[in-house]
Protein backbone atom coordinates (compact mmCIF):
# COMPACT_ATOMS: atom_id res chain seq x y z
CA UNK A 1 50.35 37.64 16.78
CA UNK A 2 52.47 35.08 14.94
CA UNK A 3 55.81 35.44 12.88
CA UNK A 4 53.43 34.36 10.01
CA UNK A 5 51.13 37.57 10.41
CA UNK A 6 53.69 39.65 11.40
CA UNK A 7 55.55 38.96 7.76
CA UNK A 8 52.42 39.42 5.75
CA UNK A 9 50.92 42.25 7.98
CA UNK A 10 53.86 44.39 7.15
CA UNK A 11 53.74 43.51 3.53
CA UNK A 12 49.83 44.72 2.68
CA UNK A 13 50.46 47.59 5.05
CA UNK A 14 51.96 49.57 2.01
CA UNK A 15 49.73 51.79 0.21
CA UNK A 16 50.97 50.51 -3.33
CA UNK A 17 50.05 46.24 -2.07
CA UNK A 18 47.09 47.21 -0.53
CA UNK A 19 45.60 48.83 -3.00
CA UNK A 20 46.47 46.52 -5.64
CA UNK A 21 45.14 43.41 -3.56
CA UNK A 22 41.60 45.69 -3.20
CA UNK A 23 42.09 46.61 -6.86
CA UNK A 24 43.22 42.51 -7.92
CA UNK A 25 40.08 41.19 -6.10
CA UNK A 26 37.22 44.00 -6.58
CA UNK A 27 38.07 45.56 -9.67
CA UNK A 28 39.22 42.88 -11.85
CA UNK A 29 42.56 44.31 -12.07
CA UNK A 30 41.41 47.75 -12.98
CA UNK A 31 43.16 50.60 -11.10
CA UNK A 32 40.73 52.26 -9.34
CA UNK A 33 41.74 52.61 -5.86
CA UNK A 34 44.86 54.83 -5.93
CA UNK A 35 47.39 54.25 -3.26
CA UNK A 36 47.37 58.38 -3.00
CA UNK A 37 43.93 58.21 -1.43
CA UNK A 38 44.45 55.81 1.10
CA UNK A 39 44.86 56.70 4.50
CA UNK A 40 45.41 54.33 7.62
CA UNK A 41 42.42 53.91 9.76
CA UNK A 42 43.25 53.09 13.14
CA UNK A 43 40.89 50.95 15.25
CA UNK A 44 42.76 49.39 17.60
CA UNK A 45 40.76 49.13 20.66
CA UNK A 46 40.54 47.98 24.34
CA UNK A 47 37.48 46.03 24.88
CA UNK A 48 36.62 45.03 28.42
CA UNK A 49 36.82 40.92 29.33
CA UNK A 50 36.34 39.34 32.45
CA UNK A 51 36.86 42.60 34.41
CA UNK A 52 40.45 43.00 32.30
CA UNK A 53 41.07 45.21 28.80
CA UNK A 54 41.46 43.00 25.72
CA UNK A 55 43.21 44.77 22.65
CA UNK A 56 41.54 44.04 19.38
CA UNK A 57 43.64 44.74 16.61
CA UNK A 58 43.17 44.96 13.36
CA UNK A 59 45.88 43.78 10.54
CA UNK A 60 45.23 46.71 8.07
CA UNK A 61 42.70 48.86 7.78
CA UNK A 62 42.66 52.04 5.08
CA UNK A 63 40.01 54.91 4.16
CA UNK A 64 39.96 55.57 0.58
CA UNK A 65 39.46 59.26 0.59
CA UNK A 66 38.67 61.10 -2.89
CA UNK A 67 38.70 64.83 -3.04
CA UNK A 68 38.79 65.25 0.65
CA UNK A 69 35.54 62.55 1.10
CA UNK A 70 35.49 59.30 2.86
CA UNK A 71 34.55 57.44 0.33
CA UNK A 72 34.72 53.04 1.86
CA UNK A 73 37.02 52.13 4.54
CA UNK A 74 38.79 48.66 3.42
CA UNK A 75 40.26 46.02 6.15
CA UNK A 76 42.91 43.41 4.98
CA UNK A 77 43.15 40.40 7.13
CA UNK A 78 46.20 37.56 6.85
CA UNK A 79 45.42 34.60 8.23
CA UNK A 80 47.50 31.01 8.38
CA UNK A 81 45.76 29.01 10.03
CA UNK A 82 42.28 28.17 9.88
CA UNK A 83 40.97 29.91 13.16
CA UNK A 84 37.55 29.08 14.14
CA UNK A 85 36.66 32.40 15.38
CA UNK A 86 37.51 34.46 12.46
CA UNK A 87 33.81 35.33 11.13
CA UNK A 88 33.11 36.61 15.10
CA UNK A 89 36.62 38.48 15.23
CA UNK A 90 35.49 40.44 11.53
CA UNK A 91 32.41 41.15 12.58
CA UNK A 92 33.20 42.70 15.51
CA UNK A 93 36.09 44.55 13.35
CA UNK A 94 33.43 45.89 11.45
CA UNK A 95 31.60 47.31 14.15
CA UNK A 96 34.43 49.02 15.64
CA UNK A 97 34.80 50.78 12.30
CA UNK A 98 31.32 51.81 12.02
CA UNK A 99 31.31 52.82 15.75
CA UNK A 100 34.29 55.12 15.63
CA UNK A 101 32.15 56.90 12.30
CA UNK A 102 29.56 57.52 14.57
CA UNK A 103 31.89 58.80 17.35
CA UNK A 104 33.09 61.45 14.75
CA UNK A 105 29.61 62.40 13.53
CA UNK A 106 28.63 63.19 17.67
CA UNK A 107 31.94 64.94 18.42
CA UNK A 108 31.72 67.21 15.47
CA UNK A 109 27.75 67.73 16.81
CA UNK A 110 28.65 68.75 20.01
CA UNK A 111 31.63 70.85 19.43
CA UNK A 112 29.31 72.72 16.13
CA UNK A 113 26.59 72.55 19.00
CA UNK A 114 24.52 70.86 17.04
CA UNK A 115 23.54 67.72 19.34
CA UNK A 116 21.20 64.93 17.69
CA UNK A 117 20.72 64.83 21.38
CA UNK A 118 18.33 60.77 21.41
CA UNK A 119 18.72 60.42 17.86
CA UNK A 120 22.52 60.65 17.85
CA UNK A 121 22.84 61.08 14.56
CA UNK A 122 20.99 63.40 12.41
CA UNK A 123 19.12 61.94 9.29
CA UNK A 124 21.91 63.34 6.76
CA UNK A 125 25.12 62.01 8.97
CA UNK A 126 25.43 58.93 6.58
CA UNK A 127 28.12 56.34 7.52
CA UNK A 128 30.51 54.84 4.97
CA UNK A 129 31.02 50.99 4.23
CA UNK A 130 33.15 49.00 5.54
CA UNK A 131 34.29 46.53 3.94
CA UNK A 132 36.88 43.45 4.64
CA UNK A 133 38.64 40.95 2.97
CA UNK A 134 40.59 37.72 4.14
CA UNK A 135 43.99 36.40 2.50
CA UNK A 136 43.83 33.23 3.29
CA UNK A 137 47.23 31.22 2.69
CA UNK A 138 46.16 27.99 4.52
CA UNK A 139 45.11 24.69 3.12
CA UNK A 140 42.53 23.35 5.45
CA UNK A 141 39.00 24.10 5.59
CA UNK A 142 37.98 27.21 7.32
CA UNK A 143 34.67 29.08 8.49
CA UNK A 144 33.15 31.33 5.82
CA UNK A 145 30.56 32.69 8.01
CA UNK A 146 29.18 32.49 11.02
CA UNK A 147 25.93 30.57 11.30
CA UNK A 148 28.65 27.39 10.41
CA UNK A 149 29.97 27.93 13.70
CA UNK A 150 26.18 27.93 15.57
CA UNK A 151 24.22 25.20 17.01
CA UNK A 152 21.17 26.16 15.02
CA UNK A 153 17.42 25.55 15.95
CA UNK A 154 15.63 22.95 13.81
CA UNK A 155 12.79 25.03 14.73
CA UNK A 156 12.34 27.31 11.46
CA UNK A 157 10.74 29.56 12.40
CA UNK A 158 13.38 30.49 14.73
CA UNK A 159 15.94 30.33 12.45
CA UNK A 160 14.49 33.10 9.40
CA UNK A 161 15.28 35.09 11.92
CA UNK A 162 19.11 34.24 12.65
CA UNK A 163 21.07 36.93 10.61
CA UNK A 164 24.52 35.23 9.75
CA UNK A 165 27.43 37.34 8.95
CA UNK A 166 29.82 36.28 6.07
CA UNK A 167 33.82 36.67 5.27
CA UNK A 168 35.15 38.19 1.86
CA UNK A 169 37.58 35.32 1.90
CA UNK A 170 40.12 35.04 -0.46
CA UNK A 171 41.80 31.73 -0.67
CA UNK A 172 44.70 32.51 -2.12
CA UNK A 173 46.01 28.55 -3.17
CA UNK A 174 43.11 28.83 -5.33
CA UNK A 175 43.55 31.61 -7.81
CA UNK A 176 43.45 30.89 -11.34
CA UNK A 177 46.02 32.56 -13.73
CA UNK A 178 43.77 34.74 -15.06
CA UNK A 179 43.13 36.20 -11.25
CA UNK A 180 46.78 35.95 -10.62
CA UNK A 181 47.95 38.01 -13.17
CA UNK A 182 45.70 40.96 -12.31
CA UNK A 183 48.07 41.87 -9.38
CA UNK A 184 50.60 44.58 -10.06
CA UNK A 185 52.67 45.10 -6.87
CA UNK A 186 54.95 42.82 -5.16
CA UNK A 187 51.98 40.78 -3.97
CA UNK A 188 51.85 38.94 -7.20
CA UNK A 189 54.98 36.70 -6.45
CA UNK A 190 53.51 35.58 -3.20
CA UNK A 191 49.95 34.80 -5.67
CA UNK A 192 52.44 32.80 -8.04
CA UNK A 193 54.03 31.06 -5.74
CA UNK A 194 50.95 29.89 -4.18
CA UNK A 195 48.37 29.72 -6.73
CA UNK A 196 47.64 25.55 -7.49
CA UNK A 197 46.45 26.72 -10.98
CA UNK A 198 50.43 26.49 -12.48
CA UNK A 199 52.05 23.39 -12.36
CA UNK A 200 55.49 23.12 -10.85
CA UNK A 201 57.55 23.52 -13.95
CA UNK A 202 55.17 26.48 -14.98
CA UNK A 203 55.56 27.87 -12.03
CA UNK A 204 59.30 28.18 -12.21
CA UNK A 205 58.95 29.15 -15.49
CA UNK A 206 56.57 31.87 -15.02
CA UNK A 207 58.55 33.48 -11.73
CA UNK A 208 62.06 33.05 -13.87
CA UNK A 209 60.93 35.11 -16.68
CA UNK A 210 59.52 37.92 -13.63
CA UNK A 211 61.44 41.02 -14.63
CA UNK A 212 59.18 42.87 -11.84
CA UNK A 213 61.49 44.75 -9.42
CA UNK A 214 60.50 44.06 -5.82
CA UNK A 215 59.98 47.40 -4.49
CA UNK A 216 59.50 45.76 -0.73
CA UNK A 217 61.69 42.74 -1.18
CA UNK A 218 62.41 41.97 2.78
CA UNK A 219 58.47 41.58 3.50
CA UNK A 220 57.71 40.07 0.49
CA UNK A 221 60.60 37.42 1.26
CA UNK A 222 59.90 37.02 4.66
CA UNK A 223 56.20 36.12 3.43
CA UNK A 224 57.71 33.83 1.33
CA UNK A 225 59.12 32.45 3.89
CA UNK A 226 56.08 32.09 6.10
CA UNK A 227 54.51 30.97 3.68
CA UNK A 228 56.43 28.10 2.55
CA UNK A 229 58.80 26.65 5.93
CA UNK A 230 61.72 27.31 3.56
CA UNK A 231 64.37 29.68 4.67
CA UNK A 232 65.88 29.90 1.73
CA UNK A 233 64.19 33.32 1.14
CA UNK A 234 65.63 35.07 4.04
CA UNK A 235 69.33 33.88 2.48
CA UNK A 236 68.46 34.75 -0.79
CA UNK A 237 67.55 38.45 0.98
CA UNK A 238 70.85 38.43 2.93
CA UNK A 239 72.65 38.14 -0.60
CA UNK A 240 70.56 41.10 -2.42
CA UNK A 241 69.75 43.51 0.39
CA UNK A 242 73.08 45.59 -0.39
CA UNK A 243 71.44 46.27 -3.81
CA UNK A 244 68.59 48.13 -2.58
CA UNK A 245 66.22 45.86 -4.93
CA UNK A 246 66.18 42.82 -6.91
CA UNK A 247 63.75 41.65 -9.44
CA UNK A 248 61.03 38.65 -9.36
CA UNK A 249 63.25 36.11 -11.53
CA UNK A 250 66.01 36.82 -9.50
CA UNK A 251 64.52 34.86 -6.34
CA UNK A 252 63.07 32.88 -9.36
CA UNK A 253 66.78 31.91 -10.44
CA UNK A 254 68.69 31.38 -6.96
CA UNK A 255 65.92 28.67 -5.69
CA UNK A 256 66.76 26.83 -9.64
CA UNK A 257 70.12 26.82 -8.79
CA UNK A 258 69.80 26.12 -5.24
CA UNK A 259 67.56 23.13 -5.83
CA UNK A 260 70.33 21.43 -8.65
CA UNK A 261 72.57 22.05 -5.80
CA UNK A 262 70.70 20.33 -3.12
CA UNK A 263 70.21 17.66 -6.44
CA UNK A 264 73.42 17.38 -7.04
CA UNK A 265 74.79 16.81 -3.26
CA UNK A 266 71.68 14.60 -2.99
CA UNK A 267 72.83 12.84 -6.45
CA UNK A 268 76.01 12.34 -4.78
CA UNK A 269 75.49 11.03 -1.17
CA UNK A 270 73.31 8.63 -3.19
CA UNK A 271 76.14 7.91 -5.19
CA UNK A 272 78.49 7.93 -1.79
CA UNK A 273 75.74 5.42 -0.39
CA UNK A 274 76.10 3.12 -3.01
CA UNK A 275 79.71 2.66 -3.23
CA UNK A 276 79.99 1.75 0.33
CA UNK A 277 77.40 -0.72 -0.37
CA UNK A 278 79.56 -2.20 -2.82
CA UNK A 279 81.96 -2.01 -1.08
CA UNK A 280 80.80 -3.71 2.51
CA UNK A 281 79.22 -6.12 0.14
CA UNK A 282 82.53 -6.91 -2.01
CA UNK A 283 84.26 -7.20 1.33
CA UNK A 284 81.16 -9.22 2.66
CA UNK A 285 81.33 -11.57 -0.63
CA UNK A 286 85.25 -11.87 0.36
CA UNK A 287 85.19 -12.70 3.81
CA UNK A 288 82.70 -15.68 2.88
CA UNK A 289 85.33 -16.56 0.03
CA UNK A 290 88.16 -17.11 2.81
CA UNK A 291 86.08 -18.44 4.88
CA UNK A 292 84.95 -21.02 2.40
CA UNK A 293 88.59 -21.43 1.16
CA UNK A 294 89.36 -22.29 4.87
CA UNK A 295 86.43 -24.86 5.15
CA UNK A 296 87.95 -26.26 1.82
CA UNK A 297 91.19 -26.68 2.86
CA UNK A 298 90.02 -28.33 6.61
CA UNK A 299 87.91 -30.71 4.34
CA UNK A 300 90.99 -31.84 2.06
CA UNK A 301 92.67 -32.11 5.36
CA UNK A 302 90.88 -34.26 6.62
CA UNK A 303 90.30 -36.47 3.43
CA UNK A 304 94.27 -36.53 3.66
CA UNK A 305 93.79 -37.86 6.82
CA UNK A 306 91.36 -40.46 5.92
CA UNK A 307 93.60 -41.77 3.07
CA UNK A 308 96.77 -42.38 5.35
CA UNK A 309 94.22 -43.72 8.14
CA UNK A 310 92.69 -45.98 5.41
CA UNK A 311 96.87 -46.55 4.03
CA UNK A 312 97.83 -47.42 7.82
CA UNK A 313 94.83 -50.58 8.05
CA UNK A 314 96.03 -51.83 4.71
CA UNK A 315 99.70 -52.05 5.51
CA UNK A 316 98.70 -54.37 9.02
C-alpha cells in the first residue's frame, strides 16, 4: 500500500467522512446514514497463492446497523492510479463480505444446534448487500468493469452468458458543484480542490470563504498532499497543529499568500535576470566600443604614417 492510500485510507476511515461520502453519493446529500450506526467490518483475509498466503485487504469497510439490525455493509475504496485489476480485486471484496455473512449464519446454526446441514443456510437466513464504491482521484482512464478487461468470444452465443461485474466508481475530478456541495465533513475540501467544475480563481474563492473547521485536519492535509505533489500542506499543518483545528479558508489563505510569495521571488529573480543581462550586455556593448576606439586610433596611425611616408617622397 502506497503513501497515497495510506493518506486517504485514514481519512474515510472516520465514521463522520464515511458516512457523508455514502450519504454525498447515494443520498443526494440527505443524511441518512448516521455515523452512530456504523460499525467497522473487518475482512481482511489470507487467501492461498502459489502454495503461499496472500492478504487481501480492504481500505474501509462499515455495517450500517439500525436498531441492533444489519441493515447494508458499505466498502470505500481510494485509488490513485488507474490499476487494471481493480474490478477483479472488488469483486472478490465482495465475496469475502458475503462469505463471512454466511460463516455467521452456520456458526450461530451449529452452536443453536440448528444445522442447515447440505443446505447451509436455512430459507429465512437472508444475507445483507454489500455494496462498494471507488474514489477515484486519478486522471487517466480506468476499468469500470470487468468484461473491459476480457478477451471476449465473438461467438454470441457464448457471450449472453458472460456475467460482467461493474465498479460504483466515483471520479472525483469530475464532480459538478452541485455534487460537491452535498458533502458535509472534511471530505468536501479534498472534492473542491479537485473538482474541474470551478475554475481556478473560483476555486480559491470558494475554499477562502470555507469557514468549515477541519475536524481531521492532518489526514485531510496529508490527502491534500497526495493528492496534489505539493507539500505545502504538510507545512501549512506543521504551523496549525498546536491549535488543535483550523478552518477550510485557512489552508485556503496560506497557499494565496504562499503563491504571491513564490510570485514575488519569481517576479524578482526575473527582475535579478534581467539586470545582469543589461548589464553583461552594457559591458558587452563597451568592450566592442574600446575595442573599436582602438581599431580607430591604429587606423589614424597608420594614415599618419602614410602622410609622412607620402611627405618623405615629396621632399627627394
Amino acid at each position: 500500500m502506497g503513501q497515497h492510500d495510506l493518506a486517504s485510507n485514514s481519512l474515510t476511515s472516520y465514521a463522520d467522512v464515511f458516512a457523508d461520502i455514502i450519504n454525498a453519493f447515494v443520498y443526494g446529500g440527505k443524511p441518512v446514514l448516521l455515523e452512530q450506526n456504523l460499525k467497522p467490518f473487518y475482512l481482511n483475509n489470507a487467501v492461498e497463492k502459489d502454495g503461499k498466503l496472500k492478504g487481501l485487504y480492504r481500505d474501509n469497510c462499515m455495517e450500517d446497523v439500525r436498531s441492533g439490525i444489519r441493515y447494508v455493509i458499505w466498502g470505500l475504496e481510494n485509488q490513485y492510479v488507474p490499476d487494471q485489476t481493480t474490478p477483479f480485486k472488488v469483486m472478490g471484496y465482495t465475496y469475502t463480505a458475503y462469505d463471512r455473512q454466511i460463516e455467521e449464519f452456520m456458526t450461530r446454526n451449529k452452536e443453536t444446534h440448528n444445522s442447515a446441514y447440505t443446505r447451509q443456510l436455512h430459507p429465512d437466513q437472508k444475507l445483507v448487500p454489500v455494496i462498494t464504491l471507488v474514489l477515484y482521484y486519478g486522471k487517466e482512464d480506468i476499468p469500470e468493469d470487468i468484461c473491459s478487461m476480457m478477451q471476449m468470444p465473438e461467438d454470441e452465443s457464448v457471450r449472453k452468458y458472460i456475467q460482467n461485474y461493474s465498479l460504483n466508481l466515483i471520479r472525483l475530478r469530475e464532480l459538478s458543484q452541485e455534487q460537491v456541495k452535498a458533502f458535509r465533513s472534511d471530505f468536501s475540501c479534498i472534492a473542491k480542490f479537485l473538482s474541474k467544475s470551478y475554475t481556478k480563481s473560483e476555486q480559491i474563492e470558494t475554499l477562502k470563504n470555507d469557514r468549515q473547521m477541519l475536524t481531521h485536519a492532518r489526514d485531510t492535509l496529508y490527502t491534500l498532499t497526495a493528492v496534489t505533489g505539493d507539500r505545502q500542506y504538510l507545512e501549512i499543518y506543521e504551523k496549525y497543529k498546536h491549535r488543535g483545528g483550523m478552518e477550510v479558508s485557512e489552508v485556503a489563505e496560506a497557499l494565496y499568500q504562499w503563491g504571491r510569495e513564490d510570485s514575488r521571488a519569481e517576479l524578482a529573480q526575473k527582475d535579478a535576470t534581467i539586470a545582469k543581462m543589461k548589464l553583461d550586455n552594457a559591458n558587452a556593448i563597451a568592450e566592442k566600443d574600446s575595442a573599436l576606439m582602438e581599431q580607430q586610433a591604429e587606423i589614424e596611425r597608420l594614415h599618419a604614417e602614410i602622410r609622412m611616408l607620402k611627405q618623405a617622397q615629396g621632399n627627394k
